[in-house]
Structure formats: C-alpha cells, structure tokens
PDB file of N, CA and C in Angstrom:
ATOM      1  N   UNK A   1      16.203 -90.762-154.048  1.00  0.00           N
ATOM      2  CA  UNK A   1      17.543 -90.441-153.643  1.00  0.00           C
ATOM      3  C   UNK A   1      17.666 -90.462-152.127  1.00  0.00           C
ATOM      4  N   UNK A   2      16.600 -89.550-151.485  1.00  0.00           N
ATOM      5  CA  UNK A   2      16.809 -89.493-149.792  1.00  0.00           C
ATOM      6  C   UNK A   2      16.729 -91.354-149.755  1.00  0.00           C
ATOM      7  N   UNK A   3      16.040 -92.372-150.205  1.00  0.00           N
ATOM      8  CA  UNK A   3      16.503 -93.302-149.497  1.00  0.00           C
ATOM      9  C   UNK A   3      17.716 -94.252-149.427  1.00  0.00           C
ATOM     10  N   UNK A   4      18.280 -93.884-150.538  1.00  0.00           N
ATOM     11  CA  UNK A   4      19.533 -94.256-151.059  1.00  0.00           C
ATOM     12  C   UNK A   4      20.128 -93.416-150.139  1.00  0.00           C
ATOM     13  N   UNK A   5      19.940 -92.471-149.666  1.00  0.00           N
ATOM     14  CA  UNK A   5      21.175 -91.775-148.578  1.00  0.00           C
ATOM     15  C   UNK A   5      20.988 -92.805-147.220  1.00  0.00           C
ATOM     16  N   UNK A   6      19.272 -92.349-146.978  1.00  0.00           N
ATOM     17  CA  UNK A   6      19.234 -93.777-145.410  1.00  0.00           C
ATOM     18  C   UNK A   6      19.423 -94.884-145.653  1.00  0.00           C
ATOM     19  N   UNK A   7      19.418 -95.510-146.952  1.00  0.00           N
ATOM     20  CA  UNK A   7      19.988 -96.913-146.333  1.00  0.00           C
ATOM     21  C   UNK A   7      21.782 -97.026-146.361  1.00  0.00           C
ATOM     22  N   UNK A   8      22.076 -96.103-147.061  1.00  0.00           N
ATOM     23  CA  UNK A   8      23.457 -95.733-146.956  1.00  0.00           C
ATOM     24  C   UNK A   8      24.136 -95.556-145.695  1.00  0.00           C
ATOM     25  N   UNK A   9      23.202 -94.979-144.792  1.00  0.00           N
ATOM     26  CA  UNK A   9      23.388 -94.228-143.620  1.00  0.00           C
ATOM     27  C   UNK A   9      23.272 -95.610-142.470  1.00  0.00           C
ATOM     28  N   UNK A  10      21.817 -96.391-143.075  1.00  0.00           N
ATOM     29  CA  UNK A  10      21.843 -97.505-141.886  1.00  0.00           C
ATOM     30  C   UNK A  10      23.220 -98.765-141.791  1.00  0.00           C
ATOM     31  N   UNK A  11      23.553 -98.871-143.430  1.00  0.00           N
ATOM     32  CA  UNK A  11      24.697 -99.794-143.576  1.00  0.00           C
ATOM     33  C   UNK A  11      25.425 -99.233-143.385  1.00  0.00           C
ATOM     34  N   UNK A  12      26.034 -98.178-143.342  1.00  0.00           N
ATOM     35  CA  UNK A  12      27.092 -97.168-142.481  1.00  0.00           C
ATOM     36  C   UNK A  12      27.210 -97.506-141.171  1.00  0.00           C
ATOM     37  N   UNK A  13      25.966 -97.569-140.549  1.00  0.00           N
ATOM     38  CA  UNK A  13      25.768 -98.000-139.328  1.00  0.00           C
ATOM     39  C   UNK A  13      26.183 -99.270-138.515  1.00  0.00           C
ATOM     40  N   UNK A  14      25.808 -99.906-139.162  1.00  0.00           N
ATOM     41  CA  UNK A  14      25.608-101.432-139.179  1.00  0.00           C
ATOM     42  C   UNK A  14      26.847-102.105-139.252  1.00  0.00           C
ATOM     43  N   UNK A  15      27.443-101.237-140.606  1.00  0.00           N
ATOM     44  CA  UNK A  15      28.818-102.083-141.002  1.00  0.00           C
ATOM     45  C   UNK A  15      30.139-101.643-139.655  1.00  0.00           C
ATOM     46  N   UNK A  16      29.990 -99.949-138.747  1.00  0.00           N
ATOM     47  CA  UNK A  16      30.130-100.012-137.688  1.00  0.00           C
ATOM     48  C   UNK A  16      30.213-101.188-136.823  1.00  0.00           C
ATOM     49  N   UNK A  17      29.213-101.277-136.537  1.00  0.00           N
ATOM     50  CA  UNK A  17      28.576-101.822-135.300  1.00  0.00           C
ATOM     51  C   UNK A  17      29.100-103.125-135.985  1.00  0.00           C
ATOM     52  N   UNK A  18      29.400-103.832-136.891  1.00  0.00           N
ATOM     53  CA  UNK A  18      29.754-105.108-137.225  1.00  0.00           C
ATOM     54  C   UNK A  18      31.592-105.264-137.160  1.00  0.00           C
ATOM     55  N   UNK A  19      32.137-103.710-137.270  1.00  0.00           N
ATOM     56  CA  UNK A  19      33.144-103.898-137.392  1.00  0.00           C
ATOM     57  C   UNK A  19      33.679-103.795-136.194  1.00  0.00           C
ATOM     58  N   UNK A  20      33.120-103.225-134.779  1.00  0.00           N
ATOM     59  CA  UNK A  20      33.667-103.081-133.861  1.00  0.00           C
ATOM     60  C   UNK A  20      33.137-104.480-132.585  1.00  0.00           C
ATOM     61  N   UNK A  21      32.155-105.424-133.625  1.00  0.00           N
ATOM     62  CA  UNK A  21      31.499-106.364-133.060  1.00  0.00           C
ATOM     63  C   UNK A  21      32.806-107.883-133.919  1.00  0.00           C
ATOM     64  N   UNK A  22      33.480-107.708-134.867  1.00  0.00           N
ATOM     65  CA  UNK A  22      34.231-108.353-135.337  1.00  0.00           C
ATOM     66  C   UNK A  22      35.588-107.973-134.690  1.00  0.00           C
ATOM     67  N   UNK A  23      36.535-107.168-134.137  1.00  0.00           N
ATOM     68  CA  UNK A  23      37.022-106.644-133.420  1.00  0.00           C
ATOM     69  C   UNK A  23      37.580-106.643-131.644  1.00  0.00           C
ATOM     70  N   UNK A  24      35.554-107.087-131.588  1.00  0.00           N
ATOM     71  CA  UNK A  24      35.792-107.503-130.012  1.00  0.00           C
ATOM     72  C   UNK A  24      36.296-109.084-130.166  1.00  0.00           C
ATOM     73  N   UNK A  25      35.640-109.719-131.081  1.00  0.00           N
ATOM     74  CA  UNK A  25      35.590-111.539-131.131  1.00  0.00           C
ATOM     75  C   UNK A  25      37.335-111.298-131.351  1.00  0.00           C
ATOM     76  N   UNK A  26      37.653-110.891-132.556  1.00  0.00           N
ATOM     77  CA  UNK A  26      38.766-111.137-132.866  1.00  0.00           C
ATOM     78  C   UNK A  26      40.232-110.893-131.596  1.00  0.00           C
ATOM     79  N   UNK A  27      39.719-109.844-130.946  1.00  0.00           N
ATOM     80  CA  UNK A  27      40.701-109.487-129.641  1.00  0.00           C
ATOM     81  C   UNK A  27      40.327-110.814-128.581  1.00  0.00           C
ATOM     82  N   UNK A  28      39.020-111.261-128.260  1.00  0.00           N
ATOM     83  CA  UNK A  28      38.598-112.252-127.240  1.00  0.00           C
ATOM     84  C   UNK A  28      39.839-113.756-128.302  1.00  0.00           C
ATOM     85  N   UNK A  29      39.550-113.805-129.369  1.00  0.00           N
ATOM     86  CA  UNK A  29      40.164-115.003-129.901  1.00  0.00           C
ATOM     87  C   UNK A  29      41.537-114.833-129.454  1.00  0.00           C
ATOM     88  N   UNK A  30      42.260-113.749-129.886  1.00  0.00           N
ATOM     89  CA  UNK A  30      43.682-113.447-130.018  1.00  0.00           C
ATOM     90  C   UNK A  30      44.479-113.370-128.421  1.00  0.00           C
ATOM     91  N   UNK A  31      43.225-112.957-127.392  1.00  0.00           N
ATOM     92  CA  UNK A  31      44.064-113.073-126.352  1.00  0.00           C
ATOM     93  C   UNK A  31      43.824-114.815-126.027  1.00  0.00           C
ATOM     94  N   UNK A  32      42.715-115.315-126.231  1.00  0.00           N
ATOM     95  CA  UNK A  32      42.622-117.179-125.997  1.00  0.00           C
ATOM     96  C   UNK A  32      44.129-117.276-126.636  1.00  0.00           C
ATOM     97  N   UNK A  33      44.485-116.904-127.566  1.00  0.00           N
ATOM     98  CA  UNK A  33      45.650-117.321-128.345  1.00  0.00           C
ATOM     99  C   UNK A  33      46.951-117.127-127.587  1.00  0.00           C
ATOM    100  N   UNK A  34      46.894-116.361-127.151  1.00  0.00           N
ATOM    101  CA  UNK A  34      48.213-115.920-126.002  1.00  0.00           C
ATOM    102  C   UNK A  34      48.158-116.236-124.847  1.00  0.00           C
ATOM    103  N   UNK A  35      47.110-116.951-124.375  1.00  0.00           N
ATOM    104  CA  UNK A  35      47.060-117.863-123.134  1.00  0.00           C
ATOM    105  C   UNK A  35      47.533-118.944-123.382  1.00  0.00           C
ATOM    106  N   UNK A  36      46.885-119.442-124.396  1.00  0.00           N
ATOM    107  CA  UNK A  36      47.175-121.421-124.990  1.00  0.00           C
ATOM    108  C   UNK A  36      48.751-120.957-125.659  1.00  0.00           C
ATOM    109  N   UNK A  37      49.251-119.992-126.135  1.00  0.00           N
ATOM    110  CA  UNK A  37      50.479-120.191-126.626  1.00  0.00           C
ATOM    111  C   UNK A  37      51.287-120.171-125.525  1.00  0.00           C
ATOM    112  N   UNK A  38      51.463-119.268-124.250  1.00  0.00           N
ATOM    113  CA  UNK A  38      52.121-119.164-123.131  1.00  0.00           C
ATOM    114  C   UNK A  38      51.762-120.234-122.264  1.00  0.00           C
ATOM    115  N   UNK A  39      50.673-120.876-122.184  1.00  0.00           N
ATOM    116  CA  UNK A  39      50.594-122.184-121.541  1.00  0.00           C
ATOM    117  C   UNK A  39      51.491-123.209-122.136  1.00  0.00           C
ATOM    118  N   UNK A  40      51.343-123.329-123.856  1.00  0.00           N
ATOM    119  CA  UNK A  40      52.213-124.576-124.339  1.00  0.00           C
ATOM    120  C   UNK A  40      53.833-123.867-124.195  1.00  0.00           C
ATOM    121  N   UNK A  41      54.181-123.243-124.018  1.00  0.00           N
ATOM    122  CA  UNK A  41      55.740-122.331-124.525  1.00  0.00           C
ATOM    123  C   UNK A  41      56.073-122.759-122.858  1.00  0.00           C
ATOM    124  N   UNK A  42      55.587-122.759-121.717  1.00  0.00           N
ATOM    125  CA  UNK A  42      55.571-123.126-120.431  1.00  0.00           C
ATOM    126  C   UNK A  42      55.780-124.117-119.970  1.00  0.00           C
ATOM    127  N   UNK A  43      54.702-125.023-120.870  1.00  0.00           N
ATOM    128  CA  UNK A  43      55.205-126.669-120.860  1.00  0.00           C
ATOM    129  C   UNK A  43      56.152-127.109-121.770  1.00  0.00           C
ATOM    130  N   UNK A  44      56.675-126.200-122.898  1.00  0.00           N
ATOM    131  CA  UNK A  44      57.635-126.852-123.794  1.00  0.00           C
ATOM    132  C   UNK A  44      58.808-126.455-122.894  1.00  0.00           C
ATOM    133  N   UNK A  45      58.767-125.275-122.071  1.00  0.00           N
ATOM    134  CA  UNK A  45      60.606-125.305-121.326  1.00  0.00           C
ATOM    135  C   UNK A  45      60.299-126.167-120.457  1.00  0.00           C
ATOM    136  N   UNK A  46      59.449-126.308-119.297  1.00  0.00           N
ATOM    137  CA  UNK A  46      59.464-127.530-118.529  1.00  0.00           C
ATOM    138  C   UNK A  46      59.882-128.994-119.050  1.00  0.00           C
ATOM    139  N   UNK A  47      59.640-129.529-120.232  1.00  0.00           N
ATOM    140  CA  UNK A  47      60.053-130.538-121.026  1.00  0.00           C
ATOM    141  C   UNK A  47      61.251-130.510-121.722  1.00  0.00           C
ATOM    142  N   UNK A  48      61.651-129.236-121.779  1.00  0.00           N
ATOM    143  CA  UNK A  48      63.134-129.347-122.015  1.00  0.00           C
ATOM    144  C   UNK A  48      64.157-128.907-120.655  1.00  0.00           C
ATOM    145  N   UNK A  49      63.444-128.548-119.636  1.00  0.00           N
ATOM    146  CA  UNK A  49      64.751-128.606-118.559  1.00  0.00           C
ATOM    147  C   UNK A  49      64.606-130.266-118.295  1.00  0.00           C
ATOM    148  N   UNK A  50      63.640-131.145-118.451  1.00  0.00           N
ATOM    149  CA  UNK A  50      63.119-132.299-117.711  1.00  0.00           C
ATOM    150  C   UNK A  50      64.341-132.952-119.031  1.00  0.00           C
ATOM    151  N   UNK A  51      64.536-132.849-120.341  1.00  0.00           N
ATOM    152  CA  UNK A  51      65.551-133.915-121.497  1.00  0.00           C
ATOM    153  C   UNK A  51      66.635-133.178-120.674  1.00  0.00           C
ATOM    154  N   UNK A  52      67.078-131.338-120.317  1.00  0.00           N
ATOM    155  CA  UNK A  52      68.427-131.459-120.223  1.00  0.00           C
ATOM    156  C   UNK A  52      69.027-132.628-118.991  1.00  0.00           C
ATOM    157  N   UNK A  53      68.104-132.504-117.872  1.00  0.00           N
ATOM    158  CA  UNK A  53      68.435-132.973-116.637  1.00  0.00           C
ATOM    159  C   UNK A  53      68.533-134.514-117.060  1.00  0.00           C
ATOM    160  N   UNK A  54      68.110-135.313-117.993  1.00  0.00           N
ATOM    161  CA  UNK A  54      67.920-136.707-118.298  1.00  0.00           C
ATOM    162  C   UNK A  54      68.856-136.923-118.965  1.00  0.00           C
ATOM    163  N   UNK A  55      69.453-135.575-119.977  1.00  0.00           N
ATOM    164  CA  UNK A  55      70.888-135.805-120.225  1.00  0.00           C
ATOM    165  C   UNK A  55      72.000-135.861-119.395  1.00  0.00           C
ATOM    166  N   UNK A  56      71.645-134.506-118.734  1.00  0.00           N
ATOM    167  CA  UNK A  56      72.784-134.915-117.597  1.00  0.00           C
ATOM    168  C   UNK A  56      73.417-135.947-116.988  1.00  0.00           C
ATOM    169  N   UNK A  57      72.066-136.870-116.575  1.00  0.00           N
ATOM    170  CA  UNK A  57      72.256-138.206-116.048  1.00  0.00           C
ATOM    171  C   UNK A  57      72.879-139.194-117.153  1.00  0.00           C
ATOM    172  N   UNK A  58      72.707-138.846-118.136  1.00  0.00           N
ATOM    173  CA  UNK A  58      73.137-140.107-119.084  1.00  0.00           C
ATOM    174  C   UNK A  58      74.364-139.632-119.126  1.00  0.00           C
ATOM    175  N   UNK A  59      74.926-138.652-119.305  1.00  0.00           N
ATOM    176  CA  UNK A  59      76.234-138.501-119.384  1.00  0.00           C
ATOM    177  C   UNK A  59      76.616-138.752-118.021  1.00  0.00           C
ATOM    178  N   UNK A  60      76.372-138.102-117.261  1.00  0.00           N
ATOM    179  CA  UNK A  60      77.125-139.099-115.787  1.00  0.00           C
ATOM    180  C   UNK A  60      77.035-140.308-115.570  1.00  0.00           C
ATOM    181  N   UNK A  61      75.922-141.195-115.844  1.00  0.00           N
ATOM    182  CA  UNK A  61      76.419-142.692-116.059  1.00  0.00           C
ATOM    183  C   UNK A  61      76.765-143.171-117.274  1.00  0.00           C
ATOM    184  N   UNK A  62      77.197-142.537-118.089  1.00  0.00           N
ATOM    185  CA  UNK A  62      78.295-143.125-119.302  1.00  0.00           C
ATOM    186  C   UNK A  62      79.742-143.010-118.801  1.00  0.00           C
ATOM    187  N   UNK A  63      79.864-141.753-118.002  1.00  0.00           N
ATOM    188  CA  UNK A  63      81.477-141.705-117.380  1.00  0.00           C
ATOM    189  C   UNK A  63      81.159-142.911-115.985  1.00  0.00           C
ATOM    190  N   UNK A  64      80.385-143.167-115.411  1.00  0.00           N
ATOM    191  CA  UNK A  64      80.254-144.465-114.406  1.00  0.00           C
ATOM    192  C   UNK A  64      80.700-145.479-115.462  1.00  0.00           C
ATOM    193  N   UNK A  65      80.051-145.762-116.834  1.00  0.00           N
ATOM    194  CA  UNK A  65      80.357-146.874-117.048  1.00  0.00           C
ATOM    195  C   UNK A  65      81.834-146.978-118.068  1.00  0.00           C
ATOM    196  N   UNK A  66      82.448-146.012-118.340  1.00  0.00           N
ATOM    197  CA  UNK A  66      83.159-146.331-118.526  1.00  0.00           C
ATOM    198  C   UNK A  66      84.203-146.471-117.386  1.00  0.00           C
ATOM    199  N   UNK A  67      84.014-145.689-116.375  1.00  0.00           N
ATOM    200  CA  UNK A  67      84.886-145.974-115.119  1.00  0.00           C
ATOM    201  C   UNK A  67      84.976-147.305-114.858  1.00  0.00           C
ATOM    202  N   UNK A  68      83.862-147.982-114.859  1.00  0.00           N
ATOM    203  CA  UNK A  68      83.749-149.565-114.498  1.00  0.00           C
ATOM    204  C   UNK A  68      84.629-150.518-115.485  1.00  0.00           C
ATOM    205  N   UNK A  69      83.797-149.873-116.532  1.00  0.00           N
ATOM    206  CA  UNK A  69      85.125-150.854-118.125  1.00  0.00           C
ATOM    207  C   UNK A  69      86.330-150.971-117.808  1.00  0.00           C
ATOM    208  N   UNK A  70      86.721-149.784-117.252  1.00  0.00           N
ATOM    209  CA  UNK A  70      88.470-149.277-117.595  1.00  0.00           C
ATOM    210  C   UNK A  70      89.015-150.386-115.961  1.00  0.00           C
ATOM    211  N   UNK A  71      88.087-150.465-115.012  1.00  0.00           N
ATOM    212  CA  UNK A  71      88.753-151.255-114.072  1.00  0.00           C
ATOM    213  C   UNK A  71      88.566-152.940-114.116  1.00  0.00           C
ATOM    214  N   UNK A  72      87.742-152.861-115.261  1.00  0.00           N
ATOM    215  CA  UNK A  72      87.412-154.528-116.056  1.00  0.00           C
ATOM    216  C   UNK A  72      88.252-154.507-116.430  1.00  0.00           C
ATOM    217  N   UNK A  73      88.956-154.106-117.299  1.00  0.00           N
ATOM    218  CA  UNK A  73      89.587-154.012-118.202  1.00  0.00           C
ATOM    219  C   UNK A  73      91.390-154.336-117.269  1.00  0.00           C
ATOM    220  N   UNK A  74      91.461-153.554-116.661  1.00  0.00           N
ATOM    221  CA  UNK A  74      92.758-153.459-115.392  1.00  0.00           C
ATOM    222  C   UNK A  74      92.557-154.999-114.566  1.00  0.00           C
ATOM    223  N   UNK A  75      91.563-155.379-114.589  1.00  0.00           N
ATOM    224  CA  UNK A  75      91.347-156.807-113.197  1.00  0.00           C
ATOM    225  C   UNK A  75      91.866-157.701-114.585  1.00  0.00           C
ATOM    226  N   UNK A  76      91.092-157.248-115.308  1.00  0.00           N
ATOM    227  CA  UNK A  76      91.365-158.928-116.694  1.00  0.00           C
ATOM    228  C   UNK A  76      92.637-159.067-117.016  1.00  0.00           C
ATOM    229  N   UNK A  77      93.522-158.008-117.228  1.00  0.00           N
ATOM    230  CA  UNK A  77      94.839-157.698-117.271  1.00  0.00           C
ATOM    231  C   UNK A  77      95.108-158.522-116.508  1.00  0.00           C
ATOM    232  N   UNK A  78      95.302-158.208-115.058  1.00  0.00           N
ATOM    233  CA  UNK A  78      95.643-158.552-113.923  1.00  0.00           C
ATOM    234  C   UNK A  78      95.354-160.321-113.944  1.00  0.00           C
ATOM    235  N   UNK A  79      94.379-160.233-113.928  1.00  0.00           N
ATOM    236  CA  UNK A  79      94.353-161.679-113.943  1.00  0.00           C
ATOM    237  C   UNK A  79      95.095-163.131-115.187  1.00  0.00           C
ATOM    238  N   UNK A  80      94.927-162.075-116.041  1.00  0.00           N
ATOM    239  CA  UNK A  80      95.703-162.802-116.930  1.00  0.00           C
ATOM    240  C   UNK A  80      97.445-162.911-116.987  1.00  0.00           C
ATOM    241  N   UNK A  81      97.735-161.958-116.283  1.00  0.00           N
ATOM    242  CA  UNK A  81      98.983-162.279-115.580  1.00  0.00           C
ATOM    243  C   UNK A  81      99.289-162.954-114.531  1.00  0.00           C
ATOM    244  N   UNK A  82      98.171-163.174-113.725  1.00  0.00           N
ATOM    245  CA  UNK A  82      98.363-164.179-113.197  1.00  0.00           C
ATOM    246  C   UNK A  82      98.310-165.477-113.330  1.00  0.00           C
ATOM    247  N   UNK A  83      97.303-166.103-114.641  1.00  0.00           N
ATOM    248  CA  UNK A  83      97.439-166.929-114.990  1.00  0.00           C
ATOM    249  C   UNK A  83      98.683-167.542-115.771  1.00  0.00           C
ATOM    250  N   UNK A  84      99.341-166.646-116.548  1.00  0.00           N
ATOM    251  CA  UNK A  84     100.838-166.865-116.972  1.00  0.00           C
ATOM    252  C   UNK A  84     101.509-167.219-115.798  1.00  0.00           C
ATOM    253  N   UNK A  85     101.377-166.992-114.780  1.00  0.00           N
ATOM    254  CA  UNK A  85     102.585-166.946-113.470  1.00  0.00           C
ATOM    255  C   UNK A  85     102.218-168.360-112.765  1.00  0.00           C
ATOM    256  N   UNK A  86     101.033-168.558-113.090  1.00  0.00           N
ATOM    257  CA  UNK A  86     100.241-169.765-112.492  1.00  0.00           C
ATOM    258  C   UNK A  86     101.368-171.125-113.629  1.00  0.00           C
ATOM    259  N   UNK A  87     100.887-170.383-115.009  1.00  0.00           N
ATOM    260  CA  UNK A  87     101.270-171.694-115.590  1.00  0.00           C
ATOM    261  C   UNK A  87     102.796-172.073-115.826  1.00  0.00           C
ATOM    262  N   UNK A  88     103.822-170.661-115.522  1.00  0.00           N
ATOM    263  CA  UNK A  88     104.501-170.845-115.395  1.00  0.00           C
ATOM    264  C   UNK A  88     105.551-171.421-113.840  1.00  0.00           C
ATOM    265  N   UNK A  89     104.627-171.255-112.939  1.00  0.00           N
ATOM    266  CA  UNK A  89     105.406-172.103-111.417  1.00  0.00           C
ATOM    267  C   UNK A  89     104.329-173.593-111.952  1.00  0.00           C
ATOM    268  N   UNK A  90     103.882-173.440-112.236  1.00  0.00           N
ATOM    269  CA  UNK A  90     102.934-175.417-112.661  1.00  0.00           C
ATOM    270  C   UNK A  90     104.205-176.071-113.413  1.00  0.00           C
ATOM    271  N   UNK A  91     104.653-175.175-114.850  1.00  0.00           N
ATOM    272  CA  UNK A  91     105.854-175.816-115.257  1.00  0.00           C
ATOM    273  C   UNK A  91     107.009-176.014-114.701  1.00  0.00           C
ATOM    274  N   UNK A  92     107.864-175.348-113.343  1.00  0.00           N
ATOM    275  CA  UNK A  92     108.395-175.180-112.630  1.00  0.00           C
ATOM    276  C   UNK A  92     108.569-176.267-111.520  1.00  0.00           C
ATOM    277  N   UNK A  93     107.037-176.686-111.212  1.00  0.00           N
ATOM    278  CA  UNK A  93     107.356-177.581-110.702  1.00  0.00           C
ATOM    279  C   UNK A  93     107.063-178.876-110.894  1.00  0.00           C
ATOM    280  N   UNK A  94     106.232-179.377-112.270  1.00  0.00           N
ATOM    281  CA  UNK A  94     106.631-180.443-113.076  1.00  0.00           C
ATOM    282  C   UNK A  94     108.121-180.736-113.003  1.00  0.00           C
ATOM    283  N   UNK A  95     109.053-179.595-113.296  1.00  0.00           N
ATOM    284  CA  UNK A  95     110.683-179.804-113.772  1.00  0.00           C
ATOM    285  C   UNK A  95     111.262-180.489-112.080  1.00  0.00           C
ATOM    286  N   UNK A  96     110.721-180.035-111.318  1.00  0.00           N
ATOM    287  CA  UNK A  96     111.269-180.158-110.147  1.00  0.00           C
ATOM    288  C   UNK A  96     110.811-181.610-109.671  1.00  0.00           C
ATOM    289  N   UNK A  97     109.805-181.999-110.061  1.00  0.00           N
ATOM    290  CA  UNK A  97     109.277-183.604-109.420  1.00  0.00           C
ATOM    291  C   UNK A  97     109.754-184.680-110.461  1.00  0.00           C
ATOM    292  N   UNK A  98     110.146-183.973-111.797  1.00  0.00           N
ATOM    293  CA  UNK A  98     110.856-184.854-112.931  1.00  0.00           C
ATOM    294  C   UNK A  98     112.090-185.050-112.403  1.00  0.00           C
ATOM    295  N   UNK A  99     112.858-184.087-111.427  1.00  0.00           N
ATOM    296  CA  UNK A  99     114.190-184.484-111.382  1.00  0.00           C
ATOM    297  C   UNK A  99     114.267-184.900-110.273  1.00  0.00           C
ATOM    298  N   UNK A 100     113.327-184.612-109.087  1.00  0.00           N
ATOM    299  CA  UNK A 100     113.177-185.613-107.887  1.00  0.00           C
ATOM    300  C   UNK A 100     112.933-187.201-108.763  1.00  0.00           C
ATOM    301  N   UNK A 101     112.388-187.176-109.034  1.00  0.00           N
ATOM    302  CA  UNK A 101     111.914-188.717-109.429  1.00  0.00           C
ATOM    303  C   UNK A 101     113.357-189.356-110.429  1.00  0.00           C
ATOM    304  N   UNK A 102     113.830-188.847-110.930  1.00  0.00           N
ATOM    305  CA  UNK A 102     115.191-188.866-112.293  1.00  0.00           C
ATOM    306  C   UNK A 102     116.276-189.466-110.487  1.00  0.00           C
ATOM    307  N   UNK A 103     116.139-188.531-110.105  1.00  0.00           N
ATOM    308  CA  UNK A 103     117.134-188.646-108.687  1.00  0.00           C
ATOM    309  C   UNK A 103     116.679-190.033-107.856  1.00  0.00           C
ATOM    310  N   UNK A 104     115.811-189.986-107.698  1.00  0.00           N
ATOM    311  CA  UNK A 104     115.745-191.469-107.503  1.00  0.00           C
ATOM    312  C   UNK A 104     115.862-192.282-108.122  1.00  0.00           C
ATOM    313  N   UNK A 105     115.959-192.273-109.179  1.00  0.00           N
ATOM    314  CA  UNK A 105     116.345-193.627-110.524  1.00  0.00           C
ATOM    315  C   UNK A 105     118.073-194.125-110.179  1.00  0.00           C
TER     316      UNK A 105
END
C-alpha cells in the first residue's frame, strides 16, 4: 500500500511539473500567435489602405475619362455641323457658277 501512495505521490508530482511545463510551451506558442497575428492584421490594413488609395485613383480617372468623352463627344458634334455647313455653301455655290455659266449662254 505505502507504495501505491509514493508512486501516487511521485505522479502527483510529475503530472505537476508536466502541467505547468505544458503551460509554459502553450503560453510561449500563444504569445508567437499574437505576434504573427498582429504582424499579418498590420499588413492586411496596410494592403487595404494601399486598394482604397488605388481606388481612389480609379475613380478619379474614370471622371477624367469621362470628362474627355463628353468633350469628344461636343468636338464630333461640332464638327459634324460643320460639315453640313460645308456641304451646304459647296451646294450654294455649284447653284451660283450654274447660273454664272446659264448667264453666259
């Protein structure tokens, strides 16, 4: 019986000393864990101020490019009224060299 108490007593011991030796590892792991998580959580906002700011830019040159469209868009106009005006003084003055020339007949 007394040795059934000491070895009771040494694994008493032991399982101690194992549990406060499982304890330390597990705290050494858990803080590694909260370094590498606050390191990546550090680089994940840095990578997302770096997309907002890349958005930013894309939306400011989408309003550039549509600024540009909308004055394409105003010149082509433009120009195509001028080509009506073109083809209409061309017909204008066909009529005018038909009746110079009629006038000389």
């Amino acid at each position: 019986m007394e040795d059934v108490e000491q070895l009771q007593l040494v694994v008493g011991q032991n399982g101690n000393r194992y549990v406060e030796m499982i304890g330390a590892v597990g705290g050494e792991l858990l803080r590694g864990a909260t370094v590498e998580l606050r390191s990546a959580t550090a680089e994940q906002n840095c990578a997302t101020a770096k997309l907002t700011s890349a958005t930013a830019e894309l939306r400011s040159a989408t309003a550039e490019l549509r600024s540009a469209t909308a004055e394409l868009n105003c010149a082509t106009a433009e120009l195509r009224d001028l080509q009506t005006t073109m083809e209409e003084v061309k017909q204008l003055v066909i009529v005018q060299i038909v009746k110079l020339l009629l006038d000389q007949l």
